[in-house]
Protein backbone atom coordinates (compact mmCIF):
# COMPACT_ATOMS: atom_id res chain seq x y z
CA UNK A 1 58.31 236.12 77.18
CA UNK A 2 60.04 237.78 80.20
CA UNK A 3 57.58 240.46 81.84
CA UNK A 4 53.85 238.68 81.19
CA UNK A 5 54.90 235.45 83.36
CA UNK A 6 56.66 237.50 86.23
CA UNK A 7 53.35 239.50 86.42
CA UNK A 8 51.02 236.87 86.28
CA UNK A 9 52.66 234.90 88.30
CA UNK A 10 52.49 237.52 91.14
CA UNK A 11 48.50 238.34 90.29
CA UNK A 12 47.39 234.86 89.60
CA UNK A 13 46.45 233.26 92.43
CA UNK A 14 43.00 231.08 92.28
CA UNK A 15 41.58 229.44 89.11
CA UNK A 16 44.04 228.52 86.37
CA UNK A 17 45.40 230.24 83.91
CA UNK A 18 47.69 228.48 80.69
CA UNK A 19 49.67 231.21 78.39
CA UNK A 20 51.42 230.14 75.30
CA UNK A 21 53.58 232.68 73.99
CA UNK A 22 54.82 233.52 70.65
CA UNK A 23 57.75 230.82 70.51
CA UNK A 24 55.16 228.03 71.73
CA UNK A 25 56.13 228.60 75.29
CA UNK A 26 53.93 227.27 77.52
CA UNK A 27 53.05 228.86 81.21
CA UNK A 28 50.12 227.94 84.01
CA UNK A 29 49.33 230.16 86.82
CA UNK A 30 46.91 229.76 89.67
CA UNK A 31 46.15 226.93 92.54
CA UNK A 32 44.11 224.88 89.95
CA UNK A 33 41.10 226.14 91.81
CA UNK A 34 37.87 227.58 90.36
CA UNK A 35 37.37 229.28 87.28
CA UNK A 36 39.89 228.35 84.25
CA UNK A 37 41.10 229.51 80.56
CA UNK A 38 44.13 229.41 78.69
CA UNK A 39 45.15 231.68 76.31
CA UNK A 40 47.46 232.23 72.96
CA UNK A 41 49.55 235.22 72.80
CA UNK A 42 50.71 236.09 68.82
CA UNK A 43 52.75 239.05 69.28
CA UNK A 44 55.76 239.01 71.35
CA UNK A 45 55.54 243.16 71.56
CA UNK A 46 52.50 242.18 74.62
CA UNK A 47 55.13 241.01 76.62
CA UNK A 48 56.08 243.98 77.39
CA UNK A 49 53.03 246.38 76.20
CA UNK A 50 50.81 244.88 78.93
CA UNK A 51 52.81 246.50 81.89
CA UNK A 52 52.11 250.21 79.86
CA UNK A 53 48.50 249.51 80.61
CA UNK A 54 47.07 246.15 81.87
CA UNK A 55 43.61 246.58 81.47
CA UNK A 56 43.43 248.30 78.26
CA UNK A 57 46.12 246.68 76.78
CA UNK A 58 44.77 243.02 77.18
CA UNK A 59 41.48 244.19 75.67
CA UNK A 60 43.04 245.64 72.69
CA UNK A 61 44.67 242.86 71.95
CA UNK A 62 41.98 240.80 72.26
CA UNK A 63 40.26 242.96 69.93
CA UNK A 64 42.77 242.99 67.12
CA UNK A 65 43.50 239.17 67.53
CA UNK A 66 47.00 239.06 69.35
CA UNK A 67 45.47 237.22 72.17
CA UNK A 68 43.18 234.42 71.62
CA UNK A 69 41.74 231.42 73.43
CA UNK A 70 42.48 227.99 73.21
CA UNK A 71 40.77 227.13 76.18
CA UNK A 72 37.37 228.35 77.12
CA UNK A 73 35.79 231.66 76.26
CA UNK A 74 36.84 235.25 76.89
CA UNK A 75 34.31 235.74 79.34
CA UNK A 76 36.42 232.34 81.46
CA UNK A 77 39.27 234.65 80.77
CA UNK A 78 37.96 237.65 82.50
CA UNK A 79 36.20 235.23 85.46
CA UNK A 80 39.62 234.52 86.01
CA UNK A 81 40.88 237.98 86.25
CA UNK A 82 37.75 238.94 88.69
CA UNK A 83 38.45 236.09 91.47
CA UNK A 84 42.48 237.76 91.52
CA UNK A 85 41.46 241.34 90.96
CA UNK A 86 42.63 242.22 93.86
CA UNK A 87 46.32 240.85 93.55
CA UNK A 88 45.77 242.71 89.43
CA UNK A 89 44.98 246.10 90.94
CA UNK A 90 48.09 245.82 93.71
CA UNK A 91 50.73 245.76 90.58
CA UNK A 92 53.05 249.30 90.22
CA UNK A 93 51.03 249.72 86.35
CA UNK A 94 47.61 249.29 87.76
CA UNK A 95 48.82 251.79 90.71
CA UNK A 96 49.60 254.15 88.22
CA UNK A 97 46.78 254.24 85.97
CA UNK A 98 44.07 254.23 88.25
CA UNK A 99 45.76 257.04 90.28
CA UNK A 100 46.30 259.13 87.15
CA UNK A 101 42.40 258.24 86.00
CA UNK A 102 41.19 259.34 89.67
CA UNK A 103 43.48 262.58 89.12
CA UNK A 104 41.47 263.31 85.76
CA UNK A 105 37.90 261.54 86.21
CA UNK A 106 35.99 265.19 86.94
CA UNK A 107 37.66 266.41 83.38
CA UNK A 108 36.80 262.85 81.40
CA UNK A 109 33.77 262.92 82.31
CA UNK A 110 32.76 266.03 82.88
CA UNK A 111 29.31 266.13 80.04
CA UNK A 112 29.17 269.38 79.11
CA UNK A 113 25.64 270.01 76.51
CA UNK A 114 28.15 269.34 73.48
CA UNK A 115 30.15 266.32 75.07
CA UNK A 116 27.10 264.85 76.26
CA UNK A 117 25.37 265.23 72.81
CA UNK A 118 29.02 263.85 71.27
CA UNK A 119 29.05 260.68 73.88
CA UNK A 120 25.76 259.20 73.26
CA UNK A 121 25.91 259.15 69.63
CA UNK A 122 28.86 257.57 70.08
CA UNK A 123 27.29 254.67 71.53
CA UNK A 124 23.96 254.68 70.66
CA UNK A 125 24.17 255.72 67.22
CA UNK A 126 26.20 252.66 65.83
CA UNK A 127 23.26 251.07 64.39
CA UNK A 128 19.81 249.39 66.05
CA UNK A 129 20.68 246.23 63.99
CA UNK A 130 22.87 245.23 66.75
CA UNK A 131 20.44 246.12 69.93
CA UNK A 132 17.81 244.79 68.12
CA UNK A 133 19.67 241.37 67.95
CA UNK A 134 21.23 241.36 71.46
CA UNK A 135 18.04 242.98 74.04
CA UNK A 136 14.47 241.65 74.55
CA UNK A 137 11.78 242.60 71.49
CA UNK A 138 11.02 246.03 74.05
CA UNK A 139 15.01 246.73 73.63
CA UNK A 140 15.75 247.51 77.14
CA UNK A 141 19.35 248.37 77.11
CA UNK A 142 19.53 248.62 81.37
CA UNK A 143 19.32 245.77 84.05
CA UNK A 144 16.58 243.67 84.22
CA UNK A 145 14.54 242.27 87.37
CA UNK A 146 14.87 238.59 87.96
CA UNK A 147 11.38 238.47 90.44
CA UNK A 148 10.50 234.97 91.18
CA UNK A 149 9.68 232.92 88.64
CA UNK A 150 10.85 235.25 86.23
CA UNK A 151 12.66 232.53 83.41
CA UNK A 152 13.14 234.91 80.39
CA UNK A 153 14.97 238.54 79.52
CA UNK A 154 11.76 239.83 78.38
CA UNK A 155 10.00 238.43 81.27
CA UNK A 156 12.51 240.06 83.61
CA UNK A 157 12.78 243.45 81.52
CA UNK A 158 8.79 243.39 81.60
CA UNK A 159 9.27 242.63 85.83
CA UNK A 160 11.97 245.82 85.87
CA UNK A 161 9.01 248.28 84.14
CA UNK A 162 6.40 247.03 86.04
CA UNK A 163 8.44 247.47 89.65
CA UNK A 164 9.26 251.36 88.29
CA UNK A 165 6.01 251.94 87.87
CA UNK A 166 5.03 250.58 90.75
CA UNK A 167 7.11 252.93 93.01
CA UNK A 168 6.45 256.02 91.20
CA UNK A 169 3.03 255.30 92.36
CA UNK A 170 1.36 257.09 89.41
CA UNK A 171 -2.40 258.15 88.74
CA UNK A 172 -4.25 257.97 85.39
CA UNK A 173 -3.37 261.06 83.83
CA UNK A 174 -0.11 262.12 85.76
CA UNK A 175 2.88 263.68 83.82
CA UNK A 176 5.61 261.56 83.65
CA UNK A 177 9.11 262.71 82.56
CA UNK A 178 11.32 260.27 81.43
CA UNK A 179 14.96 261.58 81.26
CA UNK A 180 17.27 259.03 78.50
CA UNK A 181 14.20 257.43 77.32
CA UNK A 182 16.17 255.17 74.91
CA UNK A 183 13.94 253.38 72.41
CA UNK A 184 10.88 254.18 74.14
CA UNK A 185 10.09 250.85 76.18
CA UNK A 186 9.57 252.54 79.47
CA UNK A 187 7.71 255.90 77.84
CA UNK A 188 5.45 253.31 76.32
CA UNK A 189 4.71 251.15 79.01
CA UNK A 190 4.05 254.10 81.66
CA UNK A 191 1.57 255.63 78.91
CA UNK A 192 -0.48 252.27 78.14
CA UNK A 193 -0.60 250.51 81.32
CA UNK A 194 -0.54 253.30 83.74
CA UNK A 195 -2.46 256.01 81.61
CA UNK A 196 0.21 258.65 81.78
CA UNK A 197 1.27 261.25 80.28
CA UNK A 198 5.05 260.71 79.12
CA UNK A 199 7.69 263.02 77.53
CA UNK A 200 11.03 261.56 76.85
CA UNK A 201 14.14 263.19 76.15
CA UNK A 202 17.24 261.54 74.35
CA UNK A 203 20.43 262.97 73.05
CA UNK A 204 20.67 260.16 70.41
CA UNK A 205 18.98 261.01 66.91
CA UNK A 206 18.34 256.93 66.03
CA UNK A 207 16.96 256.31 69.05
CA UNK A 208 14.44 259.22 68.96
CA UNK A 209 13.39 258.05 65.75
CA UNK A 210 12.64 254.54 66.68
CA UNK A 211 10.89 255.86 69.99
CA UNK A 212 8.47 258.28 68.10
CA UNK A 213 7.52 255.43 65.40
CA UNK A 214 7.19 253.04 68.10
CA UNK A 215 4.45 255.49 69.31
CA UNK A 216 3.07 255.48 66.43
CA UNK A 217 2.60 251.88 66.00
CA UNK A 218 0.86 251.46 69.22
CA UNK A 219 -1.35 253.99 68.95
CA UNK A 220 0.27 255.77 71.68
CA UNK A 221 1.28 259.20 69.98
CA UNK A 222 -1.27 261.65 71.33
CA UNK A 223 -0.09 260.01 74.91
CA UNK A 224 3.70 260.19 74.79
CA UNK A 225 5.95 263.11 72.80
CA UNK A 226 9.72 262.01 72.35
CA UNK A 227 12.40 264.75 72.13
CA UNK A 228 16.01 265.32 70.71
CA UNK A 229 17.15 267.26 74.40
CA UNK A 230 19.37 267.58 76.80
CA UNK A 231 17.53 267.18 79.95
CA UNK A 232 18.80 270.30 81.31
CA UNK A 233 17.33 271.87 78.26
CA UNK A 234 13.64 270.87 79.58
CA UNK A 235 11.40 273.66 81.29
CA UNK A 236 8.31 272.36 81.91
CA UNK A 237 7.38 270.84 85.82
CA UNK A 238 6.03 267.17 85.80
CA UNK A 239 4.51 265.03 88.42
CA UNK A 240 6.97 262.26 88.22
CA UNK A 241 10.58 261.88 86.51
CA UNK A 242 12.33 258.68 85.93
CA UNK A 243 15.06 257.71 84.70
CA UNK A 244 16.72 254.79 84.21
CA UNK A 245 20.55 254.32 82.92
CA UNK A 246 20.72 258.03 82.47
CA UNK A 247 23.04 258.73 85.62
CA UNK A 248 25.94 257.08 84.64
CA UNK A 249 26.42 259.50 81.72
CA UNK A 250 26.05 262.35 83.88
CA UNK A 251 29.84 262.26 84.91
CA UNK A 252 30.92 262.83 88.82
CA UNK A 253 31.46 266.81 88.70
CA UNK A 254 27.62 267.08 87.44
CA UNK A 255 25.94 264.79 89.91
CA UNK A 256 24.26 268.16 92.01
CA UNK A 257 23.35 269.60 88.61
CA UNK A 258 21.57 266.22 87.76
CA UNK A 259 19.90 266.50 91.18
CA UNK A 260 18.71 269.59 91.16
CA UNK A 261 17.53 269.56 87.64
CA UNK A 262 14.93 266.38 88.72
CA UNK A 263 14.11 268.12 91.78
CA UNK A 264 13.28 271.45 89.74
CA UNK A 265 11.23 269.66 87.41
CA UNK A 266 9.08 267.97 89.80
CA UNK A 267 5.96 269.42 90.95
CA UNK A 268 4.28 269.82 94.53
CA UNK A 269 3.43 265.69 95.86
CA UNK A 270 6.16 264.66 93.28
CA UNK A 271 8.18 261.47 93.06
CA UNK A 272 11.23 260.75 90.89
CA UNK A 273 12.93 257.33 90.74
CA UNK A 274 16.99 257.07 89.31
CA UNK A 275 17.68 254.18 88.68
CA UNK A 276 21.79 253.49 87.72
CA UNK A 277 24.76 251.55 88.19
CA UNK A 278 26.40 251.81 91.44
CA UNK A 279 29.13 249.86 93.63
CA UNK A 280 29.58 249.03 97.05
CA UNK A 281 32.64 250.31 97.18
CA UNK A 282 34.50 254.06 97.60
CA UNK A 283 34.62 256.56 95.24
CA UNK A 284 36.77 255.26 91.77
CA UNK A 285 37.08 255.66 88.23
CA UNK A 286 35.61 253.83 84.54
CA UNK A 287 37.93 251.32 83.64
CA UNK A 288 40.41 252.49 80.14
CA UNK A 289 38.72 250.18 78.17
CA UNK A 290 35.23 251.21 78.85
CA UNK A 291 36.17 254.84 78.86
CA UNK A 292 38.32 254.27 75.63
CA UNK A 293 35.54 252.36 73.47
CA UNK A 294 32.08 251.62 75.01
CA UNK A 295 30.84 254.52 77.19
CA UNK A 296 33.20 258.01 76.33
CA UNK A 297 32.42 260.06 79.33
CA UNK A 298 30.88 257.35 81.04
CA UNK A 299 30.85 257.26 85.21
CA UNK A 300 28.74 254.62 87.96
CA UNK A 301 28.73 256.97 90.59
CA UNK A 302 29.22 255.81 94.09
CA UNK A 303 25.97 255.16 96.77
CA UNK A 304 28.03 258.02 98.64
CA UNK A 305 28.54 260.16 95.59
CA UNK A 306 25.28 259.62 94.71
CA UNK A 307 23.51 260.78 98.29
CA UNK A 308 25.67 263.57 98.94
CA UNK A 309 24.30 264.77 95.64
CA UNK A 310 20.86 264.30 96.37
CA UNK A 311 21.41 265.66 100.18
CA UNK A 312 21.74 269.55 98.39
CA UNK A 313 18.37 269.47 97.15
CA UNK A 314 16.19 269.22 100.06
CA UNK A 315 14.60 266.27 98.64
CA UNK A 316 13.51 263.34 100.69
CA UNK A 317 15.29 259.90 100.10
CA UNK A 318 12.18 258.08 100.18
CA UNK A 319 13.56 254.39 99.46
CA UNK A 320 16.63 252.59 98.22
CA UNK A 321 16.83 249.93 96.46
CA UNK A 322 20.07 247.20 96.00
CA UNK A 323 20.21 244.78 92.97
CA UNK A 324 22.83 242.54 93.25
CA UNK A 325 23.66 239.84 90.68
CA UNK A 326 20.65 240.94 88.20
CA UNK A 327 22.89 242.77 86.23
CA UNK A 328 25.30 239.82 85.72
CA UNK A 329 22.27 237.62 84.70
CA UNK A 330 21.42 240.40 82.53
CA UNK A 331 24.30 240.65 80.37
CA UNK A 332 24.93 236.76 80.21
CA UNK A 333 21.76 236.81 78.55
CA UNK A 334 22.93 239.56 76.21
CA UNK A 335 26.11 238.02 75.50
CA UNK A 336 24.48 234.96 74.31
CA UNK A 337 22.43 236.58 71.87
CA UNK A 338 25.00 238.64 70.80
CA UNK A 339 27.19 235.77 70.25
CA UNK A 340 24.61 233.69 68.75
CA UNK A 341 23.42 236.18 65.83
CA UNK A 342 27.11 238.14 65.22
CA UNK A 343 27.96 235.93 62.21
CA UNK A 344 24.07 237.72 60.56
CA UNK A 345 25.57 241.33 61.49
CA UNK A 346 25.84 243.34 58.45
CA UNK A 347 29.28 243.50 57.16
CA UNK A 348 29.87 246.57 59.27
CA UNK A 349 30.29 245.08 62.11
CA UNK A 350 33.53 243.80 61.57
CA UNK A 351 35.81 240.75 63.59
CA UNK A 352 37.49 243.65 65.46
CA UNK A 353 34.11 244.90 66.77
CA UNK A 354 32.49 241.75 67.55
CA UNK A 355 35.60 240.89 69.83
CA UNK A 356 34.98 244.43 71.10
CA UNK A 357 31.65 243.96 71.89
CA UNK A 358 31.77 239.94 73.54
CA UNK A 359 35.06 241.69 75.73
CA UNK A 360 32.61 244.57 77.01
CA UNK A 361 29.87 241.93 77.74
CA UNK A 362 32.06 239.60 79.38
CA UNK A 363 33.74 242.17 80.95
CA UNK A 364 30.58 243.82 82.17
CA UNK A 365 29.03 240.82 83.46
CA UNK A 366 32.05 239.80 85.72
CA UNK A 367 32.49 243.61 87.39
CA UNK A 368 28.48 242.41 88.39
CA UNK A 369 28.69 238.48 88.85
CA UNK A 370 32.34 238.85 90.76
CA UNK A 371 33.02 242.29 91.33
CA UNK A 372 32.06 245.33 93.91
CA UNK A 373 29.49 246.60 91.23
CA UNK A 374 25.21 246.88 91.35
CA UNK A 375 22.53 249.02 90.63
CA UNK A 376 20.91 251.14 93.08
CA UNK A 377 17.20 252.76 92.47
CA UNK A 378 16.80 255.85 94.58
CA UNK A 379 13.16 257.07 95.00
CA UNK A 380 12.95 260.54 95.96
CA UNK A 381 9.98 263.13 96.76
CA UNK A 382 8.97 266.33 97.09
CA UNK A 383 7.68 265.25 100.55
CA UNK A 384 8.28 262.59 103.25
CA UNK A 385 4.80 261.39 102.51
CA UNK A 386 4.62 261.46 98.83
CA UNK A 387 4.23 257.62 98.56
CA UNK A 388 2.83 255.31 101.01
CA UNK A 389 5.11 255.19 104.17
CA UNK A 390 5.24 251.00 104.13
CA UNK A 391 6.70 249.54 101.43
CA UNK A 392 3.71 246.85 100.51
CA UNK A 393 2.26 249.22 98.47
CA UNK A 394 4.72 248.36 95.87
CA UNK A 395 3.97 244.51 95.67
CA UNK A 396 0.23 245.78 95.80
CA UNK A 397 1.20 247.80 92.69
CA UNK A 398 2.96 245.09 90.87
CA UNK A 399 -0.11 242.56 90.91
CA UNK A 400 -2.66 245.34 89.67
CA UNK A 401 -0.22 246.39 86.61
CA UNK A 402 0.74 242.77 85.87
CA UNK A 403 -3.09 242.41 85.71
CA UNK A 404 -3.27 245.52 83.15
CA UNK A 405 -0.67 244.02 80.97
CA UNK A 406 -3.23 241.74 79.49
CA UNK A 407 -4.29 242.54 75.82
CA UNK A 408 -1.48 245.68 76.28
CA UNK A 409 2.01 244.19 76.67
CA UNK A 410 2.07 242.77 73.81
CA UNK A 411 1.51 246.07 71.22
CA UNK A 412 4.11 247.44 72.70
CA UNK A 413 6.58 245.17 72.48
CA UNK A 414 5.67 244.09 68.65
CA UNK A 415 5.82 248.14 67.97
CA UNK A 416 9.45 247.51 68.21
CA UNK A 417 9.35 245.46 64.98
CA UNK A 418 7.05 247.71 63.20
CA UNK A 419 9.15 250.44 63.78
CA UNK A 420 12.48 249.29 62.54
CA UNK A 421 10.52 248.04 59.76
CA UNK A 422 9.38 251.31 58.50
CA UNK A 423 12.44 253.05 59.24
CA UNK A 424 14.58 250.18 56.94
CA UNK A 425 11.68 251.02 54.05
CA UNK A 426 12.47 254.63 54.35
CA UNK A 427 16.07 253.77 53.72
């Protein structure tokens, strides 16, 4: 190898890093340090490939098996990468790429109603064998809430509805609208703990069907309606929207339109609260490798991005909200299940996809655990005084719904099962 050692040489700086290269050639990188892996590299065409594209390059061949580990797990690999990101993103390739992705992000991921329709499928659609595996029995597929003395995912998932619902300081009876509802969880939850009055809209056709027999099964139908839409598509005005994981499929030239559209469908007195993945830092793009196989069209808009939408509206910033590492704990807890029931995927789910899926994990859980990203939950109203103006209402709010859960938590989250059930009998 002539080109992999010269660049890692340069980028490598903490941690350790061991490469042996198609002849048996053996390389180390790094101060010795913090974090460590080493690594096997099959085909001598990644010498040079990896300067064409670093990032995606790397993944890809971990995906199809040209680079494996001897040492440690991908997810050491990309803890590696993380701690020297800086010295990575600095090379002339990375240079290139990301300016040429900043030059085209309003195009890639600009969601028109057919595009958006197109994306989600393409990653919600891939079968619920897989989510059902990997999330908590409510299959919450967005960052939990690690409260204290939170110890498990469906604990902390549970802790992330109940805060929601705490700030969107709801009423028995209020209309709730509940914009990428997903499978359901957070529809559910607002309808049988808070007495609301849900509608959800998804663009994904599997996930609609295990939301509406997940109604069913609790007994929650005449209470919540799930819908196949595009939530510019809805008409009707609500007294509360949520939303949660929706944004970052919006795409960066669409942010007002997403803005507007929840201020237009709230009512007079009403409260929304986006909740999405964010970063601390300016302005940047979706990484090739997410873009390329995880989340088509996909975008974390920036806090900034994310105001100066909001500031066209008129609509009052009521609250924000940082999470910091709870994403990270998140998906280390998904990765482990994931890893721990791939070998009982169905057959589907081949090698090349399960080293697809553990990279985006790992991946994701680094950008969180090491890198500049978070999630933010805006709270916005109507009014400056649409929810309390001190912010113990919301801890107020917790303990009375934590209180409700009792004898009501638990239908919802075994409607999960029931649901997938029916839908395998129905073939």
């Amino acid at each position: 190898m002539r080109f992999l050692p010269k660049l890692l040489a340069r980028a490598v700086r903490k941690g350790r890093l061991t490469v042996t290269g198609p002849q048996g050639e053996r390389h180390e990188f790094g101060d010795g340090d913090g974090p460590s892996a080493a690594i096997r590299i099959s085909d001598p065409a990644f010498d040079w490939r990896i300067f064409l594209n670093p990032e995606l390059n790397a993944a890809e061949a971990f995906m199809d098996g040209a680079l494996t580990m001897e040492e440690g797990s991908v997810a050491n690999l990309l803890e590696v990468f993380y701690v020297n990101k800086r010295a990575f993103d600095l090379t002339p390739s990375q240079i290139f790429w990301r300016t040429l992705a900043r030059r085209g992000r309003r195009f890639l991921t600009d969601n028109t109603l057919a595009r958006a329709s197109r994306n989600a499928r393409a990653h919600y659609d891939i079968g619920e064998d897989l989510y059902a595996r990997m999330l908590d029995r409510d299959m919450q597929y967005s960052c939990a809430y690690w409260s204290e003395g939170v110890e498990t995912l469906e604990e902390a998932q549970t802790a992330k509805k109940r805060r929601i619902a705490a700030k969107l300081a709801l009423s028995p009876g209020m209309r709730v609208l509940d914009i990428g509802c997903g499978w359901g969880g957070m529809a559910l939850y607002l309808a049988a703990i808070c007495e609301a009055r849900v509608v959800g809209v998804t663009l994904s056709p599997a996930q609609l069907q295990v939301a509406q027999a997940r109604a069913q099964a609790a007994g929650l139908a005449d209470r919540v309606e799930f819908r196949l839409c595009d939530y510019r598509a809805v008409a009707e005005r609500f007294d509360r929207v949520v939303s949660v994981g929706m944004l970052e499929h919006v795409g960066v030239g669409r942010l007002p339109e997403y803005f507007l559209t929840v201020r237009d469908r709230l009512g007079p007195g009403g409260v929304a609260l986006i909740h999405s993945i964010s970063t601390k830092s300016p302005p940047g793009v979706t990484g090739p490798f997410i873009r390329k196989h995880i989340f088509p069209g996909g975008y974390a808009p920036s806090m900034s991005e994310m105001l100066a939408a909001v500031e066209t509206t008129g609509l009052w910033t009521l609250d924000v909200e940082i999470w910091r590492v709870h994403y990270a704990d998140t998906l280390r807890v998904w990765r482990e299940n994931f890893l721990a029931t791939a070998h009982a995927l169905p057959p589907a789910y081949d090698d090349r996809f399960k080293r697809m899926w553990e990279f985006y994990l790992a991946a994701s859980e680094g950008a969180f655990r090491h890198g500049s990203s978070c999630v933010a939950q805006l709270q916005l109203g109507r009014e400056r005084d649409a929810v309390p103006l001190r912010r113990g209402y919301v801890g107020e709010t917790e303990k009375s719904l934590a209180a409700r859960e009792t004898g009501r938590l638990e239908p919802l989250l075994a409607s999960t099962q029931a649901a997938l059930a029916e839908i395998g009998a129905q073939g």
